[in-house]
N, C-alpha and C. Protein backbone atom coordinates (compact mmCIF):
# COMPACT_ATOMS: atom_id res chain seq x y z
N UNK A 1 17.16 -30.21 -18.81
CA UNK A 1 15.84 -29.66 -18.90
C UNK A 1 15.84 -28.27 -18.24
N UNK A 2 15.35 -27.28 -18.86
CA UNK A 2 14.94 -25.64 -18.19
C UNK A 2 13.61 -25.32 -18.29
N UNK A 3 13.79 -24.98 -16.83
CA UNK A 3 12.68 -24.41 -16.57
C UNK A 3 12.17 -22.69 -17.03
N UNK A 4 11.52 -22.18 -17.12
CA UNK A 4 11.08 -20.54 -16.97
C UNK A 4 10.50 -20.72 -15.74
N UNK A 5 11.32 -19.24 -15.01
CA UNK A 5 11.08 -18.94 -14.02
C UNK A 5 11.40 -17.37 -13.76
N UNK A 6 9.83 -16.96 -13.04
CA UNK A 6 9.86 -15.62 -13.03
C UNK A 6 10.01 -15.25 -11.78
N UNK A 7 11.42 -15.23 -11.46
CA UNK A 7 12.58 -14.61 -10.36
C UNK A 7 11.41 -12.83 -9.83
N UNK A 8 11.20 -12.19 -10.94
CA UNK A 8 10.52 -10.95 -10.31
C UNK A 8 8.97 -11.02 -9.99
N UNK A 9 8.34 -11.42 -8.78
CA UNK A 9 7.30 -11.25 -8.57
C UNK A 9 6.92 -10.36 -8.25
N UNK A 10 5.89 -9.65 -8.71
CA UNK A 10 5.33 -8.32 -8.39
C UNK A 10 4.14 -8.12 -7.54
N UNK A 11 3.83 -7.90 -6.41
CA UNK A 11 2.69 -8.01 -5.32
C UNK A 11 2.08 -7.43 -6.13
N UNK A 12 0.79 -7.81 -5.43
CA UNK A 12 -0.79 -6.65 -5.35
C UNK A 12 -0.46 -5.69 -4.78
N UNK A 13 0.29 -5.04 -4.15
CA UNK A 13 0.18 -3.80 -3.91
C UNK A 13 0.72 -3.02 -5.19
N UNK A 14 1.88 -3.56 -5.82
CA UNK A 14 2.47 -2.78 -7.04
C UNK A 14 1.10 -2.97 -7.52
N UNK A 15 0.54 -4.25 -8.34
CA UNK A 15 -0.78 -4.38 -9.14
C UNK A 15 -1.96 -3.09 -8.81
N UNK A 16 -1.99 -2.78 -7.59
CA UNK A 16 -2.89 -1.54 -6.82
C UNK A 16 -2.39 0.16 -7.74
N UNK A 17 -1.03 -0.22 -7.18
CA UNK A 17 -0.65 1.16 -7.28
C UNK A 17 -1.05 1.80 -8.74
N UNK A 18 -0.56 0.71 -9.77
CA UNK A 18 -0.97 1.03 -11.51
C UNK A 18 -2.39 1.11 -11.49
N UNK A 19 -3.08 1.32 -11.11
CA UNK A 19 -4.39 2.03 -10.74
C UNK A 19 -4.31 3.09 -10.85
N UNK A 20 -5.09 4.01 -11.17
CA UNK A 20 -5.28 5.90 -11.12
C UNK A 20 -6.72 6.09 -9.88
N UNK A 21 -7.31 5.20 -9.35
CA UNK A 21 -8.13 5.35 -8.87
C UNK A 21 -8.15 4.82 -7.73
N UNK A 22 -6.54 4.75 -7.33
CA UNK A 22 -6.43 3.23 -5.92
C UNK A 22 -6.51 4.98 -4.94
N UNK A 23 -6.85 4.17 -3.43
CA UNK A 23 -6.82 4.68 -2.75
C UNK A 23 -5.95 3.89 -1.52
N UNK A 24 -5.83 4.87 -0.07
CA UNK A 24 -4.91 4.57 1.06
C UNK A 24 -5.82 3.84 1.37
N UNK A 25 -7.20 3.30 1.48
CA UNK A 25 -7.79 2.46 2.50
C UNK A 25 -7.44 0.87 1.92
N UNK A 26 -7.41 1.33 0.97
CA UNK A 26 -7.18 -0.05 -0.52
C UNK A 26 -5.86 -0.44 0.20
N UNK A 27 -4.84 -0.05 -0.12
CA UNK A 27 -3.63 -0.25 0.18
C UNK A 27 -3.90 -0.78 1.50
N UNK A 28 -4.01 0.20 2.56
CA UNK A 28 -3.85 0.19 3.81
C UNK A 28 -4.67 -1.20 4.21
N UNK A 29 -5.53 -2.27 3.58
CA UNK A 29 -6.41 -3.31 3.45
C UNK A 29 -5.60 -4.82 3.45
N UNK A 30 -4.49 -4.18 2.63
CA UNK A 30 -3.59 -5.42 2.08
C UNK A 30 -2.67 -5.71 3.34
N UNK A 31 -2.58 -7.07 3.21
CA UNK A 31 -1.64 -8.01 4.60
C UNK A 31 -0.14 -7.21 4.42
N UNK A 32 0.05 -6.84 3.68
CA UNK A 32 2.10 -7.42 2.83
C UNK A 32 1.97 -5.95 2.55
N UNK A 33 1.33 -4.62 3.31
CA UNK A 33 1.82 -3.73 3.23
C UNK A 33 2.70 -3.13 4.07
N UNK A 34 3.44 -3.48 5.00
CA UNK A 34 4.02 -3.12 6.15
C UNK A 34 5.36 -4.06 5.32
N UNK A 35 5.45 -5.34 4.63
CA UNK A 35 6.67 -6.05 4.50
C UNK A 35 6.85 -4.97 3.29
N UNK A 36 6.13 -4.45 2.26
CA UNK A 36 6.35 -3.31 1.22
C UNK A 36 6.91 -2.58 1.52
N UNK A 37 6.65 -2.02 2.59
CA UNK A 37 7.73 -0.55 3.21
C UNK A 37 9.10 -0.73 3.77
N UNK A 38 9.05 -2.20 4.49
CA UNK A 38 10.10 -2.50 5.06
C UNK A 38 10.88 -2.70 3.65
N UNK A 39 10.92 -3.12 2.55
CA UNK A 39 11.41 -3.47 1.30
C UNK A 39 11.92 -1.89 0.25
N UNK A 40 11.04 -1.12 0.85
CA UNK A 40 11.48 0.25 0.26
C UNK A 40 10.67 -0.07 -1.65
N UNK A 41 9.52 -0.66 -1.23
CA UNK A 41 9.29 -0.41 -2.42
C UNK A 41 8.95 1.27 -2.89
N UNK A 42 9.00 1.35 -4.04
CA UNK A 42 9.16 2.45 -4.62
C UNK A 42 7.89 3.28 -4.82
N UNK A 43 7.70 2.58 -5.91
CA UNK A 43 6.04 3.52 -6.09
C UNK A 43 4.98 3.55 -4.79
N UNK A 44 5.24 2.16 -3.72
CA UNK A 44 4.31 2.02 -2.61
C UNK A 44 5.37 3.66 -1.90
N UNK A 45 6.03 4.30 -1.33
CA UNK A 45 6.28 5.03 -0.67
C UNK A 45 6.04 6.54 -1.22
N UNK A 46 6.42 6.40 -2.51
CA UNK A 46 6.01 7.63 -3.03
C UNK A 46 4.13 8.06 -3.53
N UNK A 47 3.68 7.29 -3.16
CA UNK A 47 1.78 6.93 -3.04
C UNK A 47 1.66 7.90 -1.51
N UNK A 48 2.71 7.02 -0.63
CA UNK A 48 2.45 7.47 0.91
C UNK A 48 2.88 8.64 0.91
N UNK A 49 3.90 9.39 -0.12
CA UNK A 49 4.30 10.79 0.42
C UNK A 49 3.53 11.92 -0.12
N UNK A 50 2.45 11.58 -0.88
CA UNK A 50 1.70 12.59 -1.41
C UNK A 50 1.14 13.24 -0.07
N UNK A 51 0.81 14.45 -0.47
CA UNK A 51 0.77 14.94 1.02
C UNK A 51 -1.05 14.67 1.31
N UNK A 52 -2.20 14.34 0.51
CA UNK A 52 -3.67 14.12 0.67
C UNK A 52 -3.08 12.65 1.35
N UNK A 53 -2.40 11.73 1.06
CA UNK A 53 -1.99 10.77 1.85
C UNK A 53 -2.10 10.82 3.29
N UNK A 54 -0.71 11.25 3.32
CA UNK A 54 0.09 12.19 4.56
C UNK A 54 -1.02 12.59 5.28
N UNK A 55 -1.69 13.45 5.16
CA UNK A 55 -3.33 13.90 5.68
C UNK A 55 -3.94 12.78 6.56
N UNK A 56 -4.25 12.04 5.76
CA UNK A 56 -5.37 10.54 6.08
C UNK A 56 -4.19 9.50 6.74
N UNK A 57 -3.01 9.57 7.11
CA UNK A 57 -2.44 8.59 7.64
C UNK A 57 -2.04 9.11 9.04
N UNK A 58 -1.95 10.77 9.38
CA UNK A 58 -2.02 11.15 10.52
C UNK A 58 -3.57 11.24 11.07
N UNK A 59 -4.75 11.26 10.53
CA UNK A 59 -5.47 11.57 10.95
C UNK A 59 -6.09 10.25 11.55
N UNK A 60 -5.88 9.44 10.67
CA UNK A 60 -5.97 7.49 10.83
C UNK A 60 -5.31 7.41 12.69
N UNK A 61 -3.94 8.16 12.72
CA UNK A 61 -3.89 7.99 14.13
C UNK A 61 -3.60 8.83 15.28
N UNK A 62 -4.56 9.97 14.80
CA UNK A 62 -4.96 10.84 16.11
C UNK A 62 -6.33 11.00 16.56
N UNK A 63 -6.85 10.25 15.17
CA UNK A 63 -8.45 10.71 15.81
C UNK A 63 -9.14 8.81 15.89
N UNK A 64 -9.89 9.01 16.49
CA UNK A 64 -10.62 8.12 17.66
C UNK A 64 -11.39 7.38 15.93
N UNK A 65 -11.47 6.24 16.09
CA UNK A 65 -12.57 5.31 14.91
C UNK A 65 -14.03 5.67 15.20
N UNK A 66 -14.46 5.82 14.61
CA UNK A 66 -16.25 5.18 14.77
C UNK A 66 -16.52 4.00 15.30
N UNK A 67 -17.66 4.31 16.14
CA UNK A 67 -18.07 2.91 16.80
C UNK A 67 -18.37 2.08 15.90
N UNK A 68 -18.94 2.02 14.94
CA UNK A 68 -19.23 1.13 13.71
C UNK A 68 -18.38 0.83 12.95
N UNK A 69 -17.01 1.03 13.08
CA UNK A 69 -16.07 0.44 11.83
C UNK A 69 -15.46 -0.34 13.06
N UNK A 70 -14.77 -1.62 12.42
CA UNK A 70 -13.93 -2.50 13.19
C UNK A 70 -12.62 -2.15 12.75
């Protein structure tokens, strides 16, 4: 007896990225984005190297949150 089995699972973050309208907070939202990078996924790093990225991911940690966002 055989089974089908789909050996390539593709996260929600790939599912994100095929978006034209995803953004870093989107991403940056998801649990399994930190195991993505450690994995060298592809399209997730080249998202992060755009430089409007780049922008919002240094600024994410030099400048202080709002008291109102958790």
């Amino acid at each position: 007896m055989f089974w089908k089995f789909d050996l390539h699972s593709s996260s929600h973050i790939d599912t994100l990225l095929e978006r034209e309208d995803v953004t870093l907070k989107e991403l940056m939202d998801e649990e399994d984005v930190l195991q993505e990078c450690k994995a060298q996924n592809r399209k997730l790093i080249e998202f992060l190297l755009k430089s409007e990225c780049l922008e919002d991911l240094v600024s994410f940690i030099i400048e202080e949150p709002p008291q109102d966002v958790d």
